[in-house]
C-alpha atoms as a PDB file:
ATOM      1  CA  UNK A   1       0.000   0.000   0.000  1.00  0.00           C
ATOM      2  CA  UNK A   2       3.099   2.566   0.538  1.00  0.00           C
ATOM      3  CA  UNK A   3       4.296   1.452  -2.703  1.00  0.00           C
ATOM      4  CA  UNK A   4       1.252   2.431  -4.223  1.00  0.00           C
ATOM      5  CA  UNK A   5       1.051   5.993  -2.485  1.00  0.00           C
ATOM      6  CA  UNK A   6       4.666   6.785  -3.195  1.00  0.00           C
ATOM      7  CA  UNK A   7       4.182   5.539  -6.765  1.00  0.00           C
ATOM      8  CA  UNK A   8       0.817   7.873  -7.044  1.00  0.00           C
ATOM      9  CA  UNK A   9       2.706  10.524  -5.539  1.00  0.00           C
ATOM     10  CA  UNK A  10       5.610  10.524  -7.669  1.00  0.00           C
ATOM     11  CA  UNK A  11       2.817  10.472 -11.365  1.00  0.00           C
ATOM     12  CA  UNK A  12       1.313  13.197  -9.497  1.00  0.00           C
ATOM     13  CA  UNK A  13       4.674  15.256  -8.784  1.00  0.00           C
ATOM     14  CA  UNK A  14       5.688  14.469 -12.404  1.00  0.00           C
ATOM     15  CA  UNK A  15       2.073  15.488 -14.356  1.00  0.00           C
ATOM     16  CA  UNK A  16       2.529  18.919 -12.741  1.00  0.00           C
ATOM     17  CA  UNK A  17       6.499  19.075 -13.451  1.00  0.00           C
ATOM     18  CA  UNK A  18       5.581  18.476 -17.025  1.00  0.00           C
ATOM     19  CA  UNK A  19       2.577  21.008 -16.816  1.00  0.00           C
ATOM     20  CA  UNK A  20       4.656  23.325 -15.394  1.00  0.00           C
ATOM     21  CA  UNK A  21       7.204  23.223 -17.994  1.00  0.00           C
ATOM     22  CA  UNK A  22       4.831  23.330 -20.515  1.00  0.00           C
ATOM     23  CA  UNK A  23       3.841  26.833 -19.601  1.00  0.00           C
ATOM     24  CA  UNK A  24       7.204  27.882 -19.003  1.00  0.00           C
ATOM     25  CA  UNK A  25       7.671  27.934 -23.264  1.00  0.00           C
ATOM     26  CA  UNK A  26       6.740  30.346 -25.666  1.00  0.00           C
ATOM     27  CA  UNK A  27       2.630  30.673 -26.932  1.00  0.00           C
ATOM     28  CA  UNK A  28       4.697  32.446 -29.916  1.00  0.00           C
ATOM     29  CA  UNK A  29       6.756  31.569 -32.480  1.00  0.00           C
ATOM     30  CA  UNK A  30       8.585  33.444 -35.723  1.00  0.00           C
ATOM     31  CA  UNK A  31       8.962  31.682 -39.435  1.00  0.00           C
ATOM     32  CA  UNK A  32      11.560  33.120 -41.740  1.00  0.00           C
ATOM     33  CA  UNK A  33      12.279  31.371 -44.986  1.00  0.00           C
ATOM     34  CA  UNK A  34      13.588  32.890 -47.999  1.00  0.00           C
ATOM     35  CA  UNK A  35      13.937  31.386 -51.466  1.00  0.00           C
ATOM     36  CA  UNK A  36      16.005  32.761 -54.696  1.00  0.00           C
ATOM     37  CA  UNK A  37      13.851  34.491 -57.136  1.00  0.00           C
ATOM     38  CA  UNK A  38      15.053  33.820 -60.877  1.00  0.00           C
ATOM     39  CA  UNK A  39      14.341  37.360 -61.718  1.00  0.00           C
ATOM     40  CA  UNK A  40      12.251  39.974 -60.740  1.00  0.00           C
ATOM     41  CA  UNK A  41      10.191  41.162 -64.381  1.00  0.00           C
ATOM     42  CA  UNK A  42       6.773  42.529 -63.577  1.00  0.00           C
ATOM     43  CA  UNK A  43       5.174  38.927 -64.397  1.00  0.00           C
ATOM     44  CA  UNK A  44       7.484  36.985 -62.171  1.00  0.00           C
ATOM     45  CA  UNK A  45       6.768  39.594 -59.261  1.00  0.00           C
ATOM     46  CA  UNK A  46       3.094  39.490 -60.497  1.00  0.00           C
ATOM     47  CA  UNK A  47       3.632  35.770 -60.233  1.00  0.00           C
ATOM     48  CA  UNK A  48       4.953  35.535 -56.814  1.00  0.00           C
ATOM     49  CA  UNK A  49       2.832  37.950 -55.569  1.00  0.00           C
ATOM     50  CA  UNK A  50      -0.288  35.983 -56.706  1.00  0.00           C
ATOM     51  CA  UNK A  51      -2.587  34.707 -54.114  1.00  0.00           C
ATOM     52  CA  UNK A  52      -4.277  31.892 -56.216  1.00  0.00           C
ATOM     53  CA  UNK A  53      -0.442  31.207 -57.372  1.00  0.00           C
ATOM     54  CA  UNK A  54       0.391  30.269 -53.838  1.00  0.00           C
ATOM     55  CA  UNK A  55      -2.844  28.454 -52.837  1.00  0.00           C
ATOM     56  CA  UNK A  56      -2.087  26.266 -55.844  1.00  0.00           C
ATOM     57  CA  UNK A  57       1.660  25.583 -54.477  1.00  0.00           C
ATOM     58  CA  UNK A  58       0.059  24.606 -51.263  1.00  0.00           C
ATOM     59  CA  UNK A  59      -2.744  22.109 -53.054  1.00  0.00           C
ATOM     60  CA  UNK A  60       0.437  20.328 -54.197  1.00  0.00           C
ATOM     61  CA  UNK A  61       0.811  18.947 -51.279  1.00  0.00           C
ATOM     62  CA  UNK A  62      -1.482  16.138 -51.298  1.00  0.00           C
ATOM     63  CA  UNK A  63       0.232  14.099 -49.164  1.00  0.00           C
ATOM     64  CA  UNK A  64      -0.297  16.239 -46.565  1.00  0.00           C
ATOM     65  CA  UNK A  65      -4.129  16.391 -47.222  1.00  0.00           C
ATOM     66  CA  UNK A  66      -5.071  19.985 -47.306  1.00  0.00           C
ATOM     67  CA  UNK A  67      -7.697  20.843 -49.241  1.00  0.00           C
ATOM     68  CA  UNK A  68      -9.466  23.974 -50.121  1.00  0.00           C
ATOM     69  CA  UNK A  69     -12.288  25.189 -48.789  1.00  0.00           C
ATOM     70  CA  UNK A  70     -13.423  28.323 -50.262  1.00  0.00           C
ATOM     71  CA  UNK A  71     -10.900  30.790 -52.524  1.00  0.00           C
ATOM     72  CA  UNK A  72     -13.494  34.337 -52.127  1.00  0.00           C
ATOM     73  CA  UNK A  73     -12.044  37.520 -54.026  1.00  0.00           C
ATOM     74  CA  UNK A  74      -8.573  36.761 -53.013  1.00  0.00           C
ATOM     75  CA  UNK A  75      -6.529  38.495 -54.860  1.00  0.00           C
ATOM     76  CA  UNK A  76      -7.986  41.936 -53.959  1.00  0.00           C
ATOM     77  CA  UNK A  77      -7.685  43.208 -49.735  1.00  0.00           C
ATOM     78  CA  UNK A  78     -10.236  41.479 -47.826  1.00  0.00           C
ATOM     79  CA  UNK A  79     -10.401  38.235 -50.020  1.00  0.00           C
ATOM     80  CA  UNK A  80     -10.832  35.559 -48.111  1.00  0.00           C
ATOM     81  CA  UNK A  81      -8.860  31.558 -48.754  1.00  0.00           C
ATOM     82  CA  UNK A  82      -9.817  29.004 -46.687  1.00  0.00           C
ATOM     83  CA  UNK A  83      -8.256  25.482 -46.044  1.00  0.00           C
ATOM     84  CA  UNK A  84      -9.036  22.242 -44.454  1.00  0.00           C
ATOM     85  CA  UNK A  85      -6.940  19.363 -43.237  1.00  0.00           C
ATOM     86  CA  UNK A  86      -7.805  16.216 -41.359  1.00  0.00           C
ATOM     87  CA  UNK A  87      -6.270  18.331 -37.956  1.00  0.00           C
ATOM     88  CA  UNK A  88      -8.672  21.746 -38.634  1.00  0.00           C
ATOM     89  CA  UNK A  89      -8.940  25.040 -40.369  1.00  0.00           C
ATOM     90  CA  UNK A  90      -6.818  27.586 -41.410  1.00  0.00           C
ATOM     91  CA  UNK A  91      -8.630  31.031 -42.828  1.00  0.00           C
ATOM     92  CA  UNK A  92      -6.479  33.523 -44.671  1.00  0.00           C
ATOM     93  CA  UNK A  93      -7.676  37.021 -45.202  1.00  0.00           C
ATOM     94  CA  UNK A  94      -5.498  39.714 -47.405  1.00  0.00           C
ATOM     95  CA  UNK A  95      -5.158  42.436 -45.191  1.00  0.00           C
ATOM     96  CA  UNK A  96      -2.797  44.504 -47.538  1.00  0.00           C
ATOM     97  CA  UNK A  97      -0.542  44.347 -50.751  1.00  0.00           C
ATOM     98  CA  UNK A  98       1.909  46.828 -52.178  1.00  0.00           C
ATOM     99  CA  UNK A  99       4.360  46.979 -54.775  1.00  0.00           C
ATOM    100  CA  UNK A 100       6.558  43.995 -53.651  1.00  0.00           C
ATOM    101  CA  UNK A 101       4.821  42.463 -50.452  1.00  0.00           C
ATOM    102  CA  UNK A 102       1.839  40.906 -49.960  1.00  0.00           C
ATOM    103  CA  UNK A 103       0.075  39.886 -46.013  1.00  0.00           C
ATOM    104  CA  UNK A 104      -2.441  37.509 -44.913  1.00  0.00           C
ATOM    105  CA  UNK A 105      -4.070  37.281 -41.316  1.00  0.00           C
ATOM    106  CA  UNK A 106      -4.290  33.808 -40.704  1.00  0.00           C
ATOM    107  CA  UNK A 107      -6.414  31.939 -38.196  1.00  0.00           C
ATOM    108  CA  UNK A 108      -6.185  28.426 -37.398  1.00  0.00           C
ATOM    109  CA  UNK A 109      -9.327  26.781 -35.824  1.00  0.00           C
ATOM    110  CA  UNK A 110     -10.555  29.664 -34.676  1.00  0.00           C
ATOM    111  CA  UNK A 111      -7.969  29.101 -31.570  1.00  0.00           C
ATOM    112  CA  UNK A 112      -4.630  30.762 -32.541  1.00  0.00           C
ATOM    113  CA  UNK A 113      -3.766  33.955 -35.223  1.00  0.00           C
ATOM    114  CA  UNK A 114      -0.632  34.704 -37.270  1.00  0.00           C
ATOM    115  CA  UNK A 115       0.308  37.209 -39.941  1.00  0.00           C
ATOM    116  CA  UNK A 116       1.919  36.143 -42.899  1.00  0.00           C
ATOM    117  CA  UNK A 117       4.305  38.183 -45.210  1.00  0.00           C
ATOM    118  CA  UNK A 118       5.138  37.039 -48.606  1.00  0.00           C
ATOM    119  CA  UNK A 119       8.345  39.567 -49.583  1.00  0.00           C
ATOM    120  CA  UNK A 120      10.070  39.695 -52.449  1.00  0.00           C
ATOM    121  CA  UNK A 121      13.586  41.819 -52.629  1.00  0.00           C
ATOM    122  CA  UNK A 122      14.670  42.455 -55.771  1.00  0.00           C
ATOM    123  CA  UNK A 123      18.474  43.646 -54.700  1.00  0.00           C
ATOM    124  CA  UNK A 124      18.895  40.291 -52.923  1.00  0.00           C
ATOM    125  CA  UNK A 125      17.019  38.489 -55.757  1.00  0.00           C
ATOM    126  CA  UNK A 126      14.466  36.871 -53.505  1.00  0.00           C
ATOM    127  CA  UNK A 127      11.345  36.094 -51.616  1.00  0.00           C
ATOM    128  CA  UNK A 128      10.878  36.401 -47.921  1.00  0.00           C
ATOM    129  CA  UNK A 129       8.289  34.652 -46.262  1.00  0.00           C
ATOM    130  CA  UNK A 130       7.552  35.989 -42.715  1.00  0.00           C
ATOM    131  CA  UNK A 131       5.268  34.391 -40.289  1.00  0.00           C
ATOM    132  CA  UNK A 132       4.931  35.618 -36.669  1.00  0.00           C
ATOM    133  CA  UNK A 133       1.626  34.062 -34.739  1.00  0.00           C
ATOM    134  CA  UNK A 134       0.602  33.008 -31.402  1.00  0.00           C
ATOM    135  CA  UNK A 135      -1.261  30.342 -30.006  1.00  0.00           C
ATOM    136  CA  UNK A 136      -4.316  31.422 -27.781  1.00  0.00           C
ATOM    137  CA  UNK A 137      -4.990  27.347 -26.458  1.00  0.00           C
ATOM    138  CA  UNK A 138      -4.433  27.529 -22.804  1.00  0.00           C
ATOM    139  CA  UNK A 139      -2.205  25.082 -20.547  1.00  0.00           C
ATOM    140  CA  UNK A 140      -1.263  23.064 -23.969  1.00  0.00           C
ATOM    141  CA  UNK A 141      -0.814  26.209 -26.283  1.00  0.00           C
ATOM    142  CA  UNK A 142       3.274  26.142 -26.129  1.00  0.00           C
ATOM    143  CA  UNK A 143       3.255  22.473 -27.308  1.00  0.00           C
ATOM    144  CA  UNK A 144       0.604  23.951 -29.813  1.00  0.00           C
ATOM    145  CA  UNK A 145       3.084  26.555 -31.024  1.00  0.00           C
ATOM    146  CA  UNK A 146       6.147  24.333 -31.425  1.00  0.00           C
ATOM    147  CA  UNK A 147       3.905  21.609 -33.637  1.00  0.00           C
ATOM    148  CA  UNK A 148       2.143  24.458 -35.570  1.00  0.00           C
ATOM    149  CA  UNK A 149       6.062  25.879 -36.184  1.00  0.00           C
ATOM    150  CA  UNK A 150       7.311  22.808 -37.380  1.00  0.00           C
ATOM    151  CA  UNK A 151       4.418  21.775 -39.928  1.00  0.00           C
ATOM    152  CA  UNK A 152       3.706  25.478 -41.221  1.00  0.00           C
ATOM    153  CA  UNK A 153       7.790  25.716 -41.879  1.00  0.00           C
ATOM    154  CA  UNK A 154       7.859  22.231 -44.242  1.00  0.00           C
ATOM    155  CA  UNK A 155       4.247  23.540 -45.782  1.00  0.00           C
ATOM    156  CA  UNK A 156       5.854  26.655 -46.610  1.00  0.00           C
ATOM    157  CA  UNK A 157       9.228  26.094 -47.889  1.00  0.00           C
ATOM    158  CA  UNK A 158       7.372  23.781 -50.132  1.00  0.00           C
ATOM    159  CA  UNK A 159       5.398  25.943 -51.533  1.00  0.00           C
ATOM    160  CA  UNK A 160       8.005  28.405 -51.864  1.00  0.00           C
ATOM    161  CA  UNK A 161       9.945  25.827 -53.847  1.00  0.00           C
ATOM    162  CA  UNK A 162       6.918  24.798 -56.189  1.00  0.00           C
ATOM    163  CA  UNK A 163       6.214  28.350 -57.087  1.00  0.00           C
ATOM    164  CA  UNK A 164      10.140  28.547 -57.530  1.00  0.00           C
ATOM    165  CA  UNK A 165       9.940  25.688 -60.093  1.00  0.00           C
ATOM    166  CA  UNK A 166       7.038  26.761 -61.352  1.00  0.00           C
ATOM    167  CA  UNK A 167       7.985  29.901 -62.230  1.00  0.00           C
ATOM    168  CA  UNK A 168      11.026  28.510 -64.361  1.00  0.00           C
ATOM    169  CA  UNK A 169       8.569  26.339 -66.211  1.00  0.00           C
ATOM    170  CA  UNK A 170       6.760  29.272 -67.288  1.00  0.00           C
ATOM    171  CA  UNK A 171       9.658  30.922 -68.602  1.00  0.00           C
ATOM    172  CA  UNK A 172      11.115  28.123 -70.267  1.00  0.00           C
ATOM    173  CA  UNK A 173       8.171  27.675 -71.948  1.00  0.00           C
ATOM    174  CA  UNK A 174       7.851  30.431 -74.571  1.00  0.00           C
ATOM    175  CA  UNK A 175      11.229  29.246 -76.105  1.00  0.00           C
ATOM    176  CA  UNK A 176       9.876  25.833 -77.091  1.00  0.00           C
END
């Protein structure tokens, strides 16, 4: 019966260690990936800039089983793209474009926000893609943050690499 007790005891004392350290980490996180841009003509920029462009590089990814919900006036600010996947939903809204950047709110299951920034820069001859969010899940939202950093990194520097390829395609194209 001690046995027991100190056994209890010592799941107990371990459940709130780990809870404890859980909170202790970040309900934040930062993305920064940048990819070379093969050149920076109006259509490429046009190209990269391209909201529909990029929701095709993600549909790419069918392994991953996202899917597309709903693509509403999305190239213009306030156009909504909306995504599903076995784990949720993630809602992108354009909440501003200029000459060479382009950002999205995003919202993942109605739980957690992030803004995304697609950037190109022609002197460095590339695109930036920025994503700063926060995770608004209580007691697990830290764990939350690090999975949703991980997955949203590989999703994106995949698409980045598709619309990279995809955009030499279309230039190699006219010469055949």
């Amino acid at each position: 019966m001690k046995l027991l007790k100190t056994a209890f005891k010592f799941v107990a004392f371990a459940l709130l260690f780990m809870l404890l350290a859980i909170n202790i980490l970040p309900t934040t996180y930062h993305i920064s990936i940048t990819a070379p841009l093969i050149d920076h003509s109006p259509p490429s920029t046009e190209f990269m800039l391209s909201t529909k462009q990029w929701v095709k590089a993600i549909n790419v990814l069918q392994s991953s089983n996202i899917s597309l919900t709903s693509l509403e006036n999305s190239e213009n600010i306030g156009g909504f793209v909306a995504f599903e996947h076995a784990r949720g939903k993630v809602d992108a809204t354009l909440v501003s474009r200029k000459k060479n950047e382009v950002q999205f709110h995003l919202r993942f299951n109605e739980e957690h926000q992030a803004r995304l920034q697609i950037a190109l820069q022609p002197k460095l001859n590339q695109v930036s893609i920025n994503v700063n969010g926060e995770v608004l899940t209580p007691i697990v939202g830290s764990l939350i943050a690090l999975i949703t950093k991980h997955y949203l990194t590989q999703i994106l520097q995949t698409a980045a690499n598709e619309m990279k390829s995809e955009l030499r395609l279309q230039q190699i194209e006219p010469y055949k």
